[in-house]
N, C-alpha and C. Protein backbone atom coordinates (compact mmCIF):
# COMPACT_ATOMS: atom_id res chain seq x y z
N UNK A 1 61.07 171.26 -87.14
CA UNK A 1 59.74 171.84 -87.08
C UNK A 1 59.30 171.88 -85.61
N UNK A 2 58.64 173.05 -85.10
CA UNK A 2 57.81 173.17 -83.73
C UNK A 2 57.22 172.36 -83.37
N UNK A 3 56.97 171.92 -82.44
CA UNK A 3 55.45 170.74 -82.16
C UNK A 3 54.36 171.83 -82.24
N UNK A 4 54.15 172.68 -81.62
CA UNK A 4 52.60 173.16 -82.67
C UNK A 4 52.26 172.86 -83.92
N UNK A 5 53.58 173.25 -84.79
CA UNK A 5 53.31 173.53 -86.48
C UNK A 5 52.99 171.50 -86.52
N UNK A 6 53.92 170.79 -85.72
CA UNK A 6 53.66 169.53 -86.24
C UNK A 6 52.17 168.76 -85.95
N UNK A 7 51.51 169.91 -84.86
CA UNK A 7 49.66 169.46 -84.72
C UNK A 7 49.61 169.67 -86.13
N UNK A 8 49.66 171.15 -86.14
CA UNK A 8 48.73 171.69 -87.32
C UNK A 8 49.15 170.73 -88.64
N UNK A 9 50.09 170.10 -88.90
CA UNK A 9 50.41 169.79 -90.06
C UNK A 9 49.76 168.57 -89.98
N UNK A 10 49.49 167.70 -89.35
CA UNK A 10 48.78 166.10 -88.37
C UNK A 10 47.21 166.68 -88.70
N UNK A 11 46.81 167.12 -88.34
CA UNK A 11 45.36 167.86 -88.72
C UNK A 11 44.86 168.70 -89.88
N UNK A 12 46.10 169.11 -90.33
CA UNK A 12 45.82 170.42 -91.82
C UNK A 12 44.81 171.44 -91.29
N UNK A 13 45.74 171.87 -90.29
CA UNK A 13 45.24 173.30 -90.09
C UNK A 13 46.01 174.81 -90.06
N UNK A 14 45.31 175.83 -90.84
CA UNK A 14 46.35 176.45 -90.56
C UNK A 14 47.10 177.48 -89.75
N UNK A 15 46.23 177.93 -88.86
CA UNK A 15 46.78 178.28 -87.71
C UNK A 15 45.36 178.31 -86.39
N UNK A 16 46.27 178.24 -85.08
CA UNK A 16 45.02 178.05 -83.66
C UNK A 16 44.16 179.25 -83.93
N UNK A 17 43.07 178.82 -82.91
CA UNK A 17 42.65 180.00 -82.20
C UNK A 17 43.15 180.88 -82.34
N UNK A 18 42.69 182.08 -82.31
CA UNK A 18 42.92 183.19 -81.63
C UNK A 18 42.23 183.65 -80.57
N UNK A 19 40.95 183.13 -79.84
CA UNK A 19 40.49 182.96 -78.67
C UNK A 19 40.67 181.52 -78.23
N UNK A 20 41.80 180.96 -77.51
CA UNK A 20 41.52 179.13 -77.27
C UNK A 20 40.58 179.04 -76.38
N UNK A 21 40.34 179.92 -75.13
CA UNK A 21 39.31 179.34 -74.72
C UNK A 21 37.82 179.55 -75.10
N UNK A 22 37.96 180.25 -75.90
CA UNK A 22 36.10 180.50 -75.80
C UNK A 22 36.30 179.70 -77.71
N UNK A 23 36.95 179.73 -78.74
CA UNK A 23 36.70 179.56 -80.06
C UNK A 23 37.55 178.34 -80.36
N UNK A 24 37.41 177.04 -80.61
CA UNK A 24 37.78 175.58 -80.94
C UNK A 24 37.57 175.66 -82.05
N UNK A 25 38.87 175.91 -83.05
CA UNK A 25 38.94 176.10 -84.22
C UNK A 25 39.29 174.81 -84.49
N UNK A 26 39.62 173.13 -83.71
CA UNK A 26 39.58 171.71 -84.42
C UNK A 26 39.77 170.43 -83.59
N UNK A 27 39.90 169.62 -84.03
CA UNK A 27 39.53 168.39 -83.36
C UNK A 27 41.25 167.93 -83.71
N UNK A 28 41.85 166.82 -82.72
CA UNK A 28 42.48 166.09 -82.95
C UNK A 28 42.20 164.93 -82.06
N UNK A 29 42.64 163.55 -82.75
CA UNK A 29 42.21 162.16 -82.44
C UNK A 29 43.82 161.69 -81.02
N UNK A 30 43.70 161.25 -80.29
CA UNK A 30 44.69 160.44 -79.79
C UNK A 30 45.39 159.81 -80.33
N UNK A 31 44.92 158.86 -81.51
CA UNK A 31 46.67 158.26 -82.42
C UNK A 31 46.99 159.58 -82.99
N UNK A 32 46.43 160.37 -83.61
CA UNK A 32 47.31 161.28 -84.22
C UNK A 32 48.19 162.17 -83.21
N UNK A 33 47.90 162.43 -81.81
CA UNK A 33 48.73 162.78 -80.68
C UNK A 33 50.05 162.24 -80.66
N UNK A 34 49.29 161.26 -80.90
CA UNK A 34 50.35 159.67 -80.49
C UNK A 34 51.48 159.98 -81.56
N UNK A 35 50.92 160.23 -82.95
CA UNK A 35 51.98 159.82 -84.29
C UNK A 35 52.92 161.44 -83.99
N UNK A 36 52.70 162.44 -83.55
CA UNK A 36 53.60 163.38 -83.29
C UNK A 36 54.28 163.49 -82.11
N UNK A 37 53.72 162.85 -80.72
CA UNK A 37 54.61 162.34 -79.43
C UNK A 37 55.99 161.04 -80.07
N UNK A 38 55.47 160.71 -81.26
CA UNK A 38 56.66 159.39 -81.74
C UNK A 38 57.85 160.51 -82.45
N UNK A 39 57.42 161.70 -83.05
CA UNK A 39 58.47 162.69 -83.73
C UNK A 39 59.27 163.71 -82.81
N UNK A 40 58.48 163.45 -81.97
CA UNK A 40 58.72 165.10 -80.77
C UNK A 40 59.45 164.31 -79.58
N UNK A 41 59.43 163.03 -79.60
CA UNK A 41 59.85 162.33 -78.33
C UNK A 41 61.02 162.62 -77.31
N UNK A 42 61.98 163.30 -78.11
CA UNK A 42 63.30 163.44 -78.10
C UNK A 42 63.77 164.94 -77.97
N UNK A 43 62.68 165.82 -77.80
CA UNK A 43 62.45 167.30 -77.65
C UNK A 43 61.28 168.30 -76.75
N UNK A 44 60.72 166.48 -75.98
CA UNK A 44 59.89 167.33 -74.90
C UNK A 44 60.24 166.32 -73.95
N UNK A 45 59.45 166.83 -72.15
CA UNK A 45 60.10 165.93 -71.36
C UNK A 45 59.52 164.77 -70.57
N UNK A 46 58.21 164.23 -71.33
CA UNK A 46 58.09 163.32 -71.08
C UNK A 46 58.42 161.84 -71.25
N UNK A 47 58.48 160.95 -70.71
CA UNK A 47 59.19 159.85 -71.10
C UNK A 47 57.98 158.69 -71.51
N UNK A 48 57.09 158.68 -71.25
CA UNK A 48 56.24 157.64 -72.14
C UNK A 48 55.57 158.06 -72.85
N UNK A 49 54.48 157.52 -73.36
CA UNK A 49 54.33 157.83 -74.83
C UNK A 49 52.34 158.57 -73.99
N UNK A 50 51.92 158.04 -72.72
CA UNK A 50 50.95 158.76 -72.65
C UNK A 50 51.72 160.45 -72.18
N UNK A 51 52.36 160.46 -71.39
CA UNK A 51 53.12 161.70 -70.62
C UNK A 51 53.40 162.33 -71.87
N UNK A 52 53.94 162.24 -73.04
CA UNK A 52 54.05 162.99 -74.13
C UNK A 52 52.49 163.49 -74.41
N UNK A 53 51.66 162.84 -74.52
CA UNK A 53 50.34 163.01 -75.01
C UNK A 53 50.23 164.00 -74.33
N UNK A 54 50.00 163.81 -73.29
CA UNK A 54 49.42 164.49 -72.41
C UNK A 54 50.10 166.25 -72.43
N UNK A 55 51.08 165.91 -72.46
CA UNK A 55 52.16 167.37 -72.65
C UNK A 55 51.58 168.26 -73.91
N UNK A 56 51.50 167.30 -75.12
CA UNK A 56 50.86 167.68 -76.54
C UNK A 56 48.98 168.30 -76.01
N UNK A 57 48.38 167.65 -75.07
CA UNK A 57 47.19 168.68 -75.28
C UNK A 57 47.21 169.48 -74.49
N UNK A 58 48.39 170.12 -74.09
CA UNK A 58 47.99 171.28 -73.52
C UNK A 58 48.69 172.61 -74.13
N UNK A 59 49.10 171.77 -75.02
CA UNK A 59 49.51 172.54 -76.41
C UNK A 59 48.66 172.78 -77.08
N UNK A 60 47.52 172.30 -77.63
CA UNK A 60 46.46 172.08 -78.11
C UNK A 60 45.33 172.67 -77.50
N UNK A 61 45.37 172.71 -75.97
CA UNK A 61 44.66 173.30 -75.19
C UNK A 61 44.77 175.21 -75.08
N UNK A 62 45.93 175.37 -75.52
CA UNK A 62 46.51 176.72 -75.84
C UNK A 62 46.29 177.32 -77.36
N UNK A 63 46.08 176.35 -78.07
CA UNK A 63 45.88 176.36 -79.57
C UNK A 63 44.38 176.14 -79.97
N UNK A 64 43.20 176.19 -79.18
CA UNK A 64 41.86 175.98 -79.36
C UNK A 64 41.57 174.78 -79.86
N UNK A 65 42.62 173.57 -79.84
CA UNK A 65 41.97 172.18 -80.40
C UNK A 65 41.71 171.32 -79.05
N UNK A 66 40.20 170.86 -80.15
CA UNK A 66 39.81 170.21 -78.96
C UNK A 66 40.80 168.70 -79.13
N UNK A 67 40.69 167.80 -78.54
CA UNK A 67 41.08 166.29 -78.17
C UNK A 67 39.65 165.14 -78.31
N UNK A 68 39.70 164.45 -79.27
CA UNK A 68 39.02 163.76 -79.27
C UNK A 68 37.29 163.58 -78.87
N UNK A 69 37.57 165.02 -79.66
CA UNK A 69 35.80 165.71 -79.25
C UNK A 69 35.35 166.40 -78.01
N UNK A 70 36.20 166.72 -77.32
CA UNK A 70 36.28 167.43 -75.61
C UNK A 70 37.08 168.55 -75.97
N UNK A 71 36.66 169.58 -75.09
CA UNK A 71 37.77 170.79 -74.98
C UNK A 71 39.22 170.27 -74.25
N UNK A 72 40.27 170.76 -74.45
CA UNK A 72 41.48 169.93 -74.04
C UNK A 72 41.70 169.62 -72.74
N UNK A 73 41.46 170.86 -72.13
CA UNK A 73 41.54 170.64 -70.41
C UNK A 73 40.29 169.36 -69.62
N UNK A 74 39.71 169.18 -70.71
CA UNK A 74 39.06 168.03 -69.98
C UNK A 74 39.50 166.66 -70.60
N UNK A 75 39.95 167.01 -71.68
CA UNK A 75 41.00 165.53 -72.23
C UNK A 75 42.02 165.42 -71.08
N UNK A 76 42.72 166.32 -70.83
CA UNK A 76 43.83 166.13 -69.86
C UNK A 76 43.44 165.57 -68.91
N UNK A 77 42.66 166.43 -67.76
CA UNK A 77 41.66 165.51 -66.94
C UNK A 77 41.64 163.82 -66.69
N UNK A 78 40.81 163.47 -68.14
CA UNK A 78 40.45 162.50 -68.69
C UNK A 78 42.15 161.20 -68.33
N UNK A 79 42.98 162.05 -68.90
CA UNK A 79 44.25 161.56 -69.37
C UNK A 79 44.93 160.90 -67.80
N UNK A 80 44.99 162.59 -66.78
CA UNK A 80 45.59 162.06 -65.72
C UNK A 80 44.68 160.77 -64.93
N UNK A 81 43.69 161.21 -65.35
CA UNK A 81 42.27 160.27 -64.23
C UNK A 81 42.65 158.66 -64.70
N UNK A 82 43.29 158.42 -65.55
CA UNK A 82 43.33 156.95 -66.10
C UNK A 82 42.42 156.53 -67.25
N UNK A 83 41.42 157.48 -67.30
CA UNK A 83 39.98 157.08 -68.42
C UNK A 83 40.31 156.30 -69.36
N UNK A 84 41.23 157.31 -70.08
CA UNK A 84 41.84 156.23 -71.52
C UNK A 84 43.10 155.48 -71.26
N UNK A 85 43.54 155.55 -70.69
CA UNK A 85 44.47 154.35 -70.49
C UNK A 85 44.36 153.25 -71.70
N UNK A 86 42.86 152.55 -72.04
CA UNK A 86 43.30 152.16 -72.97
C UNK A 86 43.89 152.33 -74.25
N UNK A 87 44.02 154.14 -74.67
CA UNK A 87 44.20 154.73 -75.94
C UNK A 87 45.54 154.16 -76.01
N UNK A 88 46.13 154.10 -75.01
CA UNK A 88 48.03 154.34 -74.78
C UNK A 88 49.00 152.49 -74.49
N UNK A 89 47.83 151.38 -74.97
CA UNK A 89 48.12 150.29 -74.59
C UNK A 89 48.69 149.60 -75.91
């Protein structure tokens, strides 16, 4: 399975945006990032488990979901800046 289809299936949605930036057709949480960076681990190229995350919302960021109640590009942001650091401990 794609890692897109494996958001959408993690969320039950059934397909992105069709405007991602202007129309946020859903929300996804950080463990649930997390529970598809643990399936995808081995098929994208990050090596820890935030660097996967992080890879996943900009997938998401392309797909109109937001991240944990933020539009994605500011989750990412969020992500490189250290903010949550604790999500990934």
């Amino acid at each position: 399975m794609r890692t897109p289809e494996l958001i959408r299936k993690e969320i039950n949605l059934e397909k992105g945006s069709g405007a991602p930036g202007k129309d946020l057709v859903a929300d996804i949480s950080v463990d649930q990032l997390k529970n598809v960076a643990e399936k995808v681990k081995d098929k994208i190229i990050g090596k820890t488990v935030k660097s996967r995350v992080k890879e996943l919302v900009g997938i998401c960021q392309s797909m109109g979901i937001k991240v944990n109640g933020i539009p994605a590009d500011k989750a990412s942001k969020k992500i490189s800046a250290g903010e949550w650091d604790n999500l990934f401990n």
